[in-house]
Protein backbone atom coordinates (compact mmCIF):
# COMPACT_ATOMS: atom_id res chain seq x y z
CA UNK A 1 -42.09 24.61 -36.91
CA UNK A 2 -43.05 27.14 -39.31
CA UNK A 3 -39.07 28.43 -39.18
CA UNK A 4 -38.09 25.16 -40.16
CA UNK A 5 -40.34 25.01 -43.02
CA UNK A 6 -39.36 28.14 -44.51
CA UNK A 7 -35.55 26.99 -44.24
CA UNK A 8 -37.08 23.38 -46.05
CA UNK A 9 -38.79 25.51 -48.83
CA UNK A 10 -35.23 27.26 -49.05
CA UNK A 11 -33.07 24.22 -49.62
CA UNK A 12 -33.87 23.06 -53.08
CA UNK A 13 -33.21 18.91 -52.00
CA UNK A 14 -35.54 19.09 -49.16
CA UNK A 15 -38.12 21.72 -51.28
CA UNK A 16 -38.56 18.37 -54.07
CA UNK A 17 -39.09 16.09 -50.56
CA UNK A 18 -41.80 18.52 -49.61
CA UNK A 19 -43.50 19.30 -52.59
CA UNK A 20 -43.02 15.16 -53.93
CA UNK A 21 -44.63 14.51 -50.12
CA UNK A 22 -47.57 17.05 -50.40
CA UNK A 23 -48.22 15.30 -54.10
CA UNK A 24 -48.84 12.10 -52.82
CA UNK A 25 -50.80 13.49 -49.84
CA UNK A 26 -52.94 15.17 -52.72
CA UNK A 27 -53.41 11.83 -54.52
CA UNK A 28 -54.29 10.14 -51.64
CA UNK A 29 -57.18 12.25 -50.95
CA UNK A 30 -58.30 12.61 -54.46
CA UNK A 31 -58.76 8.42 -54.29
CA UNK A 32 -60.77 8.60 -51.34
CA UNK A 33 -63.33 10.22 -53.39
CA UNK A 34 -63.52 8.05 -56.26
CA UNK A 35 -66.88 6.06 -56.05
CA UNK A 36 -66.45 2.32 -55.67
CA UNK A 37 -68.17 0.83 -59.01
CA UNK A 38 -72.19 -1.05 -57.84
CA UNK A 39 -72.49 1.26 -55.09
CA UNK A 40 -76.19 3.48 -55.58
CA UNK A 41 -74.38 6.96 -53.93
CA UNK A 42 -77.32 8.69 -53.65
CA UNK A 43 -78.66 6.08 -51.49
CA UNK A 44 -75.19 6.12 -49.34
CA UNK A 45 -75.67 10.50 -49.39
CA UNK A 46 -78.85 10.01 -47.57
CA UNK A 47 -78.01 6.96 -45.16
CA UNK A 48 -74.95 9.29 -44.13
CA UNK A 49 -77.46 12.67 -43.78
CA UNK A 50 -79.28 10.49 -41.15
CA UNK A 51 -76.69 8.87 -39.14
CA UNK A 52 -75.57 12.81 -39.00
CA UNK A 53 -71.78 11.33 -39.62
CA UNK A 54 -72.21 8.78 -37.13
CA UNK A 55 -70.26 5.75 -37.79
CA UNK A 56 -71.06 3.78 -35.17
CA UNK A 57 -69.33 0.73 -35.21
CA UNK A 58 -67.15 2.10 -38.07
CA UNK A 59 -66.23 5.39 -36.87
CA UNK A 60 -62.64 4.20 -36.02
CA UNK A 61 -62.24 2.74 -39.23
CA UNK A 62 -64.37 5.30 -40.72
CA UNK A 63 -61.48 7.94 -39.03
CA UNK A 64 -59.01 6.49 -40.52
CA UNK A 65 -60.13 6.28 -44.30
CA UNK A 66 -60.69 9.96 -43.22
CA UNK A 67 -64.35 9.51 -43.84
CA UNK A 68 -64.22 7.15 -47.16
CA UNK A 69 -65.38 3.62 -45.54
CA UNK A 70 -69.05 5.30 -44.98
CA UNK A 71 -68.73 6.69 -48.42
CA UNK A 72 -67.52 3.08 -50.06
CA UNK A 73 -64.80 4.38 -52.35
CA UNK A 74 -62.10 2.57 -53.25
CA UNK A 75 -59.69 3.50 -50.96
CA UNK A 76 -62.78 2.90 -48.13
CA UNK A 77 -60.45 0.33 -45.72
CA UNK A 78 -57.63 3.39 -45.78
CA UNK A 79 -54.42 2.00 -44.08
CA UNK A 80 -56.23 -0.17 -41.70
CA UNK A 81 -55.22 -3.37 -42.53
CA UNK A 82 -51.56 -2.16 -43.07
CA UNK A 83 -52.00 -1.34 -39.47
CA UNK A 84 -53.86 -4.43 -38.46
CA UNK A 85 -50.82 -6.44 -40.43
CA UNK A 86 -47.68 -4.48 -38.70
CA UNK A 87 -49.68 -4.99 -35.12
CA UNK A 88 -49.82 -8.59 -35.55
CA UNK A 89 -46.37 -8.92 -37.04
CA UNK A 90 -45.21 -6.86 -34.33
CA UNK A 91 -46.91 -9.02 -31.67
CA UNK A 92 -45.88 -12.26 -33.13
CA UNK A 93 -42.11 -11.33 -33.12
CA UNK A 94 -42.47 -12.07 -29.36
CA UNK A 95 -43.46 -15.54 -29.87
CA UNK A 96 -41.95 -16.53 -32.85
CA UNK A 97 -38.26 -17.06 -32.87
CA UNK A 98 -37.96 -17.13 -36.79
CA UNK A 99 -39.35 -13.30 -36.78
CA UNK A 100 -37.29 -12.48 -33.46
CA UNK A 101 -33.85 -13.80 -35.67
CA UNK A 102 -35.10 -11.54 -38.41
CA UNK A 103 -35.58 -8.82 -36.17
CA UNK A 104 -32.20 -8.96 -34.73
CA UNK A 105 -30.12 -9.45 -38.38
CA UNK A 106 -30.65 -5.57 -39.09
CA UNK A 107 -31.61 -4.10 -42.22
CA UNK A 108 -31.63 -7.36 -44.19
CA UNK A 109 -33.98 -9.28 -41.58
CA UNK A 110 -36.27 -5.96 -41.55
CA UNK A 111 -36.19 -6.29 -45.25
CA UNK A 112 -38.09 -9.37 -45.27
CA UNK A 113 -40.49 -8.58 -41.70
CA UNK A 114 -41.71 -5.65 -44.23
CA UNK A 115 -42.09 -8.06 -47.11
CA UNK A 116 -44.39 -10.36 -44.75
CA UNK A 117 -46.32 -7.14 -43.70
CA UNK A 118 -46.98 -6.59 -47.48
CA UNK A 119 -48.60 -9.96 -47.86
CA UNK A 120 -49.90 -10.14 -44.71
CA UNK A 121 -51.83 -6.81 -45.35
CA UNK A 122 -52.86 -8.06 -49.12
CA UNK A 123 -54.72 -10.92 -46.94
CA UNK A 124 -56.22 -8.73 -44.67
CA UNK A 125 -57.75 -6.18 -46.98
CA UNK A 126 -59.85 -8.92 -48.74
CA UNK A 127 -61.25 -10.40 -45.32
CA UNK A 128 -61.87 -7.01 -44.42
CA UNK A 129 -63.33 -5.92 -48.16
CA UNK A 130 -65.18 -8.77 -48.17
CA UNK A 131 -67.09 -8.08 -44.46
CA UNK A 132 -67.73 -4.54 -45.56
CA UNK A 133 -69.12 -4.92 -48.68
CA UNK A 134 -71.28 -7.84 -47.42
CA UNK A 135 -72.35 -5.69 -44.25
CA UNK A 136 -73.45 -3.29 -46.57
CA UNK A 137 -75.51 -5.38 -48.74
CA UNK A 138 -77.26 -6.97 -45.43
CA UNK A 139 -77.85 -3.21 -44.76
CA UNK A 140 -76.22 -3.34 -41.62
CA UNK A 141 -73.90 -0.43 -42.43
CA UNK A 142 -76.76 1.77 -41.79
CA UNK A 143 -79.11 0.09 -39.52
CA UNK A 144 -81.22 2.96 -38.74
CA UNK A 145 -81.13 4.29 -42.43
CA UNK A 146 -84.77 3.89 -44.55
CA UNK A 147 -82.09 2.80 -47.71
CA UNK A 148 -79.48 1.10 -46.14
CA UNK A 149 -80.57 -2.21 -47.60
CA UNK A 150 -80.58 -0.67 -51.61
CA UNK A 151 -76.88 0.65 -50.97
CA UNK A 152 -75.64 -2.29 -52.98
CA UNK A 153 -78.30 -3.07 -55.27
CA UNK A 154 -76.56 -6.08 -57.57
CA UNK A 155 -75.69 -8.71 -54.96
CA UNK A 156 -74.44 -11.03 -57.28
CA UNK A 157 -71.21 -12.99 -56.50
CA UNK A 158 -69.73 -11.23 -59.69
CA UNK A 159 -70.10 -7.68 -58.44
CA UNK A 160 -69.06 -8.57 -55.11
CA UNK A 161 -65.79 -9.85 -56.65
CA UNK A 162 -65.39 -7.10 -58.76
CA UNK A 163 -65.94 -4.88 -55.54
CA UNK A 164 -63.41 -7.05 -53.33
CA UNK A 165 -60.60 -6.55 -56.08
CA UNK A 166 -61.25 -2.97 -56.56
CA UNK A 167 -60.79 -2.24 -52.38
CA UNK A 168 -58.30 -4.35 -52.09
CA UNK A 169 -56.34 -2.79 -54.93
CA UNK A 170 -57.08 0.64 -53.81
CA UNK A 171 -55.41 -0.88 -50.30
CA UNK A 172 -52.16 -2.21 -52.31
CA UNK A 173 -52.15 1.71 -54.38
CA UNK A 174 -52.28 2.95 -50.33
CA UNK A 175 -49.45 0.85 -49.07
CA UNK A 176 -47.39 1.73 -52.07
CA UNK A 177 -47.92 5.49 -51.57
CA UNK A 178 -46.75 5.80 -47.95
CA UNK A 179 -43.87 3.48 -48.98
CA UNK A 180 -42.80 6.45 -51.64
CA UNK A 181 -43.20 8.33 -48.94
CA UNK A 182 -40.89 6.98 -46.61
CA UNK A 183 -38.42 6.71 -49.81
CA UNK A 184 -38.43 9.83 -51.54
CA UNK A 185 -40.14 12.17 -49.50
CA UNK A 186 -40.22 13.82 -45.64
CA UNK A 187 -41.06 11.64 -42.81
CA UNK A 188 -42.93 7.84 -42.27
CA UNK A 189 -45.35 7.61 -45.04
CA UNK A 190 -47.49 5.54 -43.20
CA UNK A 191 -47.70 7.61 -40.33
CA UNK A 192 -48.27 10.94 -43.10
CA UNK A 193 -51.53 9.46 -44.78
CA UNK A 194 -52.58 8.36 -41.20
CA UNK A 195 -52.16 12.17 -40.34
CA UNK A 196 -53.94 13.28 -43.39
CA UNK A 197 -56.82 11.09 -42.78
CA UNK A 198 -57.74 12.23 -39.69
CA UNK A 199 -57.09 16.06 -39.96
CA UNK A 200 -59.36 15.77 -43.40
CA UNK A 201 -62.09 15.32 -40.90
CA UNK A 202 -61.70 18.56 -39.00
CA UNK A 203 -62.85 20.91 -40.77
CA UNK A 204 -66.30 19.30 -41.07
CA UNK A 205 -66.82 18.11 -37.99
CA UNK A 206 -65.28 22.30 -36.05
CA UNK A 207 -68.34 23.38 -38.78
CA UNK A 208 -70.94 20.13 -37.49
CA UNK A 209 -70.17 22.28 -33.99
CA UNK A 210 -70.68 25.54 -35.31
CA UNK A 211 -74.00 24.39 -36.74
CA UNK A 212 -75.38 22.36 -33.97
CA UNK A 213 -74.45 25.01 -31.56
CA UNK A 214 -77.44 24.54 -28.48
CA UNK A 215 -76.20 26.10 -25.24
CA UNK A 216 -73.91 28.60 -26.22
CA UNK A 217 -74.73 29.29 -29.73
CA UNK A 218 -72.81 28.11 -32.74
CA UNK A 219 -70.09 30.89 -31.96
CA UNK A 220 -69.50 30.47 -28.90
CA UNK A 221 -69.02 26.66 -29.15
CA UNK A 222 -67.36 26.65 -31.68
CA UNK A 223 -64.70 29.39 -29.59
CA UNK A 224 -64.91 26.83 -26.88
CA UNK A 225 -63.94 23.74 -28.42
CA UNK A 226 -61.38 25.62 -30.44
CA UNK A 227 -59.34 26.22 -27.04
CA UNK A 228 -60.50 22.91 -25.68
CA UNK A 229 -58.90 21.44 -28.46
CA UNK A 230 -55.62 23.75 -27.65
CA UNK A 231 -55.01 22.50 -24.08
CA UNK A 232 -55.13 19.12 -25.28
CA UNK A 233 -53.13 19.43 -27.97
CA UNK A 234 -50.42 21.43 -25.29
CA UNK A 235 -51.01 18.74 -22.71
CA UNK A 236 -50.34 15.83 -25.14
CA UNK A 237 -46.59 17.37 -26.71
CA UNK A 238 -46.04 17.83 -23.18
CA UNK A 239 -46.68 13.88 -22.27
CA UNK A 240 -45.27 12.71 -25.42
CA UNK A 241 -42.21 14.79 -25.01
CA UNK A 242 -41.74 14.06 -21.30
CA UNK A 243 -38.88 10.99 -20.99
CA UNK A 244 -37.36 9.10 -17.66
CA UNK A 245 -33.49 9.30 -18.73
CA UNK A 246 -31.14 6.51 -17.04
CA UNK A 247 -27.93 7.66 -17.20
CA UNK A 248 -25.03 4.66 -18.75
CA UNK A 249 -20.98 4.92 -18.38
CA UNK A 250 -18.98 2.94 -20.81
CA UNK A 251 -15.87 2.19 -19.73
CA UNK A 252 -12.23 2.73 -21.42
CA UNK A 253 -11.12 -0.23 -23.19
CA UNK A 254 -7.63 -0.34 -24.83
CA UNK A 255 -7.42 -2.14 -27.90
CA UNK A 256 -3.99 -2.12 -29.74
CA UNK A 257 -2.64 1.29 -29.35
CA UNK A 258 -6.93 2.75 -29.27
CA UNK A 259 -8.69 4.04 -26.27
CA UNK A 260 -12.12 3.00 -26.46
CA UNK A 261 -15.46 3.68 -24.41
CA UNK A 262 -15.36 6.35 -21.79
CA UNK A 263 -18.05 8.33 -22.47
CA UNK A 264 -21.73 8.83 -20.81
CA UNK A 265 -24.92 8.93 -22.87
CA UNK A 266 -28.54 7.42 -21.18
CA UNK A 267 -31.33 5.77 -21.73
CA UNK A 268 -34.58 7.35 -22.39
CA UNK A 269 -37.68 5.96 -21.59
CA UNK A 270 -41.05 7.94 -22.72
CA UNK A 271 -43.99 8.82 -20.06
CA UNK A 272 -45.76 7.38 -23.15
CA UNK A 273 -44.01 4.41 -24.26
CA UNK A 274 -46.82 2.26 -25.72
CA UNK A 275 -47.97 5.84 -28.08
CA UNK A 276 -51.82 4.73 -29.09
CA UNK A 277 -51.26 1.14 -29.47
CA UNK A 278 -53.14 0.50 -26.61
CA UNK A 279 -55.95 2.99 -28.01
CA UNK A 280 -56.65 1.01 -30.84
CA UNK A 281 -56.50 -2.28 -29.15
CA UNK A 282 -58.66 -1.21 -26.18
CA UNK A 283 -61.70 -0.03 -29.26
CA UNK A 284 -61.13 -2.77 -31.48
CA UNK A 285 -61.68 -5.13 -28.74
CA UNK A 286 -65.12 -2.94 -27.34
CA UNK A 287 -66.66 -3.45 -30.92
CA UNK A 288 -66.30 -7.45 -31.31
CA UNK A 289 -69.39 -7.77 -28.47
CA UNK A 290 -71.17 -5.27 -29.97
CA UNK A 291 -70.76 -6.07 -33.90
CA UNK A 292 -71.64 -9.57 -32.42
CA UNK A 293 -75.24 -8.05 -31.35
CA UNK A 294 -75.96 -6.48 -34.34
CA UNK A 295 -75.31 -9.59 -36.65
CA UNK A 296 -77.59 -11.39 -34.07
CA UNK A 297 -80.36 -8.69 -34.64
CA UNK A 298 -83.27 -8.48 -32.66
CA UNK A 299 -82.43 -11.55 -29.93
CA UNK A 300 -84.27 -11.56 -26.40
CA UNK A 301 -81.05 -13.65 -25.09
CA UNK A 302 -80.06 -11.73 -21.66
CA UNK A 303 -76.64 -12.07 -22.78
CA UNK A 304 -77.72 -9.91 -25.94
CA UNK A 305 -79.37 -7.31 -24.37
CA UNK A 306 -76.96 -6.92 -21.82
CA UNK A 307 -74.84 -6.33 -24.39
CA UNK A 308 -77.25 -3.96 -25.89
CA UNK A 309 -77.27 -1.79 -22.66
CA UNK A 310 -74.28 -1.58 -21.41
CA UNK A 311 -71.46 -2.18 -24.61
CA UNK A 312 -73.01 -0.43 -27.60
CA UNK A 313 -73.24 3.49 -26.12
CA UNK A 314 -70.09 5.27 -25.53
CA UNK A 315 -71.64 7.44 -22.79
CA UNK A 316 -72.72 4.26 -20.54
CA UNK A 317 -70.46 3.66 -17.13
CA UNK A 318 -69.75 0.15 -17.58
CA UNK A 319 -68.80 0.87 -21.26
CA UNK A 320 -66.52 4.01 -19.84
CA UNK A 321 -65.06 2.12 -16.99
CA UNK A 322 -64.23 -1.42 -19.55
CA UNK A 323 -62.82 0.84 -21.69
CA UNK A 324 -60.42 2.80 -19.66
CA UNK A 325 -59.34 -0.21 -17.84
CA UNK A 326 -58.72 -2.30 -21.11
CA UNK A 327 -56.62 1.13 -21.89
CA UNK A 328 -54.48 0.73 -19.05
CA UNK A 329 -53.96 -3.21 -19.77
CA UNK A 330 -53.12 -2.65 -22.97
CA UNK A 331 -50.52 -0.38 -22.09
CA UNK A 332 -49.01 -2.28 -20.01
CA UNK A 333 -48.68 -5.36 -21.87
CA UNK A 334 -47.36 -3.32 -25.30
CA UNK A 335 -44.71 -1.65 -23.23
CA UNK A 336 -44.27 -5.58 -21.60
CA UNK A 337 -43.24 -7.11 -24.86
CA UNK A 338 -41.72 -3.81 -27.19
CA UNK A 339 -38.99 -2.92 -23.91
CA UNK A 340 -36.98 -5.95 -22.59
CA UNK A 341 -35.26 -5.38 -20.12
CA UNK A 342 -33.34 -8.20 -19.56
CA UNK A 343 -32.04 -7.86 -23.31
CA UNK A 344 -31.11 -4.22 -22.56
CA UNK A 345 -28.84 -5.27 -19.55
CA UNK A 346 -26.96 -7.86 -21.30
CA UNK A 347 -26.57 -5.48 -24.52
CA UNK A 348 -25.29 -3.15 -21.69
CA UNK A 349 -22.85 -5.58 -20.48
CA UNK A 350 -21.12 -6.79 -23.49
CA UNK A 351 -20.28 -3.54 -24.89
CA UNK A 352 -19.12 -2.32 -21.29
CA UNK A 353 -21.89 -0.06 -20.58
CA UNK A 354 -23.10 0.07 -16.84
CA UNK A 355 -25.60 2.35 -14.85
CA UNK A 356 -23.65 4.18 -11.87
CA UNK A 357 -24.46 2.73 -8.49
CA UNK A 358 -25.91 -0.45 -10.38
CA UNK A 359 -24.32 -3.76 -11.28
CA UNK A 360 -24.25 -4.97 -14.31
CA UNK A 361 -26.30 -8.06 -15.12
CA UNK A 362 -29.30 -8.93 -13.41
CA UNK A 363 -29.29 -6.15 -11.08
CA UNK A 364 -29.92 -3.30 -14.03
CA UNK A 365 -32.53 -5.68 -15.55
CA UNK A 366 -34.65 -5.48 -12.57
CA UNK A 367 -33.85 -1.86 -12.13
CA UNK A 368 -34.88 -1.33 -15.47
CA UNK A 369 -38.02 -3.20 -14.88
CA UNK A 370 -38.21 -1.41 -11.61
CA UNK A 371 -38.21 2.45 -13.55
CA UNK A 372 -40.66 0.93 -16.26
CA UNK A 373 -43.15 -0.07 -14.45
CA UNK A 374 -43.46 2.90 -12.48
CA UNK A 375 -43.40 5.15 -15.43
CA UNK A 376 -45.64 3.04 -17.35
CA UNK A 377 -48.59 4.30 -14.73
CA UNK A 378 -48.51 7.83 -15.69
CA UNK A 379 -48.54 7.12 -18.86
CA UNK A 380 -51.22 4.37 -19.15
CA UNK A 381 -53.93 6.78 -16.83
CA UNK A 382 -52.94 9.46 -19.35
CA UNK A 383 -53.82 7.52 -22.23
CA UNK A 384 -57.15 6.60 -20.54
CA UNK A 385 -57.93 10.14 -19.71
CA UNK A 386 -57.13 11.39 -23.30
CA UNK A 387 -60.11 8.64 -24.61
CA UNK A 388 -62.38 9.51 -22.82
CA UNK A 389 -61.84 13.30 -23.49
CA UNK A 390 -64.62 12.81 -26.92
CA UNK A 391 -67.47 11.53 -23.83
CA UNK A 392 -66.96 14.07 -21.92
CA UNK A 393 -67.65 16.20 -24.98
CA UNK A 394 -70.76 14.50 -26.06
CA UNK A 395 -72.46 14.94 -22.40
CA UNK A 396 -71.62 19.37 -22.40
CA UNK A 397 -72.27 19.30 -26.00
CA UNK A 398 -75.14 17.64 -26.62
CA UNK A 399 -73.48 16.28 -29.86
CA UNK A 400 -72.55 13.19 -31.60
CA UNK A 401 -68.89 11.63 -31.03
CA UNK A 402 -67.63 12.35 -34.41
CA UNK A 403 -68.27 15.74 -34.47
CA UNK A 404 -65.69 16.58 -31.76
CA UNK A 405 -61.88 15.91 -33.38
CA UNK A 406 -59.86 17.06 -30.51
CA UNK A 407 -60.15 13.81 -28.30
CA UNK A 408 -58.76 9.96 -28.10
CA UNK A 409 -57.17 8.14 -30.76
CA UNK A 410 -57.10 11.55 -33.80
CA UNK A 411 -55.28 14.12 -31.52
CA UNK A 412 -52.61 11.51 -30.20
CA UNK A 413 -51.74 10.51 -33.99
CA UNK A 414 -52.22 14.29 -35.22
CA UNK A 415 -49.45 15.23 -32.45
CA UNK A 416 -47.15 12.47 -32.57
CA UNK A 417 -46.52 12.24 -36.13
CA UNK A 418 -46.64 15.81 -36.28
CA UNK A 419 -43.82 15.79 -34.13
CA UNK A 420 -42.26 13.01 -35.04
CA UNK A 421 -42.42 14.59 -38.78
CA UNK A 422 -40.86 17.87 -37.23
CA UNK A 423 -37.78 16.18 -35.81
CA UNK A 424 -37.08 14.35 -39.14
CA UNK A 425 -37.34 17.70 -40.70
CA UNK A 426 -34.87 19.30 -38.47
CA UNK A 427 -32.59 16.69 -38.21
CA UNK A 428 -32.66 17.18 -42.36
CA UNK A 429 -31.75 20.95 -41.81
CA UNK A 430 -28.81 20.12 -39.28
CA UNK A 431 -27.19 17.66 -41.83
CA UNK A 432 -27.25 19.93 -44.33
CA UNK A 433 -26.01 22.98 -42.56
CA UNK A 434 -22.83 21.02 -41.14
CA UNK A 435 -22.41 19.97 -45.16
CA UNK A 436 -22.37 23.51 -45.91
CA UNK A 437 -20.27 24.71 -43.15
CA UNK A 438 -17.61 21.85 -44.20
CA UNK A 439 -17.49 22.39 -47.58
């Protein structure tokens, strides 16, 4: 990696791409520290010194923003609902056969799916704007916070408006960023600020460790996590890199007086074919029943403080167990409707492709099926294992969630964009050097 950089840095092209990239990186994070206008931040300071950096609720969103929801800036939602938006869209492409047409008419029909995305994620940011800003004014942000009700202290319909327009606009400056990204710089812009969002948190949270050191002093956990955090990170490229590879023959065709087909390439199916999809589903889904207790406040229903018990501590078993199994569902179901395999056999088919020792047609679809599904279930228990990697954490650490980074959702995005970013990078280098080598 750091080989291919120092080639990047050496070809003037790809050195603008970098430095253009690292720019907008820098901008991002310099908006995620502009204060939201009605907010009192001395109140949010101390509400934020109590909950010791817990979000609660909030702390996937919170991880995200890299740490400006809690702080209410005006880039507080981050890329969430641009998430949120290309989830849905992605999900209702399934469903709907308008979107599926689009989907299939190339670069003009993906034109438009992203222009739907855009508006799509211009609606969600105000819902989403709108619930924050009025959570924090209930002082629900910060339940267990002394101030959390005088973090918004004009509750007029005009600030809250004024608020509303300035997240939602700091969502729209977001979206447009990673899009320059993708256009004039290195890699998925998208993916980039998600990436810088979540490894702005580490170095507070590897010093949170350092500080709150109990059992082995601040040292020595901080040594230990440190190589935790290096096995995982070894363990997950592994995983992500491992693929199932079905070998296809094309056969010759003549057309006119041209031999065509011939040749053998395959099909490569990922260990980890869902990536953290199912991650985010799985947690989003965990915090409706809980977000619904805490709107309901102090209720005696059973139902409630069942709820209470069991669904709103990340160290409980049932909690645990719901949450790896959703995990596992989830994956299942993403890989279920992003991999068809039926579609894949008949693509097969009409361009003369064929799997040796399988027919074409029907009989590939279900083998298809046949390899996915059992390579799904590596994958899916892997995913599950990885999540609950932060509990594990809390229990020998004696610590809060968020102070350990190298677990769940932040260390599969950290490595698989990373990589991801890597490959783009190389394949960048490769062009060029065959340009050179031409010319």
């Amino acid at each position: 990696m750091l080989a291919s950089l120092t080639r990047a840095f050496k070809t003037p092209e790809l050195r603008k791409k970098l430095l253009f990239t690292l720019g907008i990186i820098v901008l991002f994070r310099l908006g995620a520290h502009i204060p939201e206008p009605g907010v009192a931040y001395r109140n949010v300071n101390q509400c934020i010194k109590e909950a010791g950096g817990n979000g609660g609720l909030f702390g996937l969103i919170n991880l995200f923003s890299g740490g400006a929801l809690l702080q209410l800036t005006i880039f507080a939602l981050g890329i969430v609902p641009y998430i949120t938006a290309s989830i849905i869209l992605q999900l209702l492409t399934v469903v709907i056969p308008r979107l599926e047409a689009l989907k299939k008419e190339g670069q003009a029909g993906q034109t438009k799916i992203t222009q739907y995305t855009r508006y799509l994620t211009l609606a969600l940011a105000v819902m989403q704007g709108t619930g924050l800003i009025a959570t924090a004014q209930s002082g629900t942000l910060f339940r267990t916070c002394s101030v959390g009700n005088q973090i918004i202290p004009d509750t007029s319909i005009f600030r809250t408006a004024v608020m509303v327009i300035t997240m939602t606009a700091g969502t729209v400056v977001i979206m447009w960023l990673g899009e320059l990204i993708t256009e004039r710089g290195i890699g998925n812009g998208m993916s980039i600020l998600m990436f810088t969002s979540i490894a702005a948190g580490f170095p507070g949270s590897l010093w949170a460790i350092k500080k709150s050191g109990k059992i082995l002093g601040g040292w020595g956990e901080f040594g230990i996590v440190i190589v935790i955090g290096i096995v995982i990170m070894c363990l997950v490229v592994f995983v992500e890199q491992a693929q199932r590879r079905i070998p296809v023959q094309y056969a010759k065709r003549m057309i006119g007086r041209r031999s065509y087909g011939g040749t053998a390439t395959y099909i490569p199916i990922k260990v980890n074919q869902a990536g953290v999809i199912p991650v985010i589903f799985a947690s989003s889904l965990l915090y409706l029943p809980a977000l619904i207790v805490q709107f309901a406040g102090n209720s005696t229903a059973g139902w409630s403080q069942w709820i209470s018990t069991n669904l709103t501590k990340g160290d409980h078993p049932v909690y645990l167990s719901l949450y790896f199994l959703l995990i596992v569902f989830f994956a299942f179901f993403y890989v279920a409707i992003s991999f068809n395999p039926e579609e894949v056999a008949d693509n097969m088919k009409k361009y003369g492709g064929f799997i040796p020792s399988i027919r074409a047609g029907r009989p590939t679809a279900q083998y298809l099926s046949y390899v996915l599904n059992r390579i799904t279930w590596p994958g899916a228990l892997y995913l599950g294992l990885i999540a609950l990697v932060p509990t594990v954490a809390i229990t020998f650490f004696q610590g809060s969630q968020n102070n350990f980074p190298f677990g769940g959702t932040s260390i599969l995005i950290i490595v698989g964009v990373g990589l991801e970013t890597v490959k783009q990078l190389e394949s960048q280098l490769q062009q060029r050097s065959y340009e050179g080598f031409l010319h």
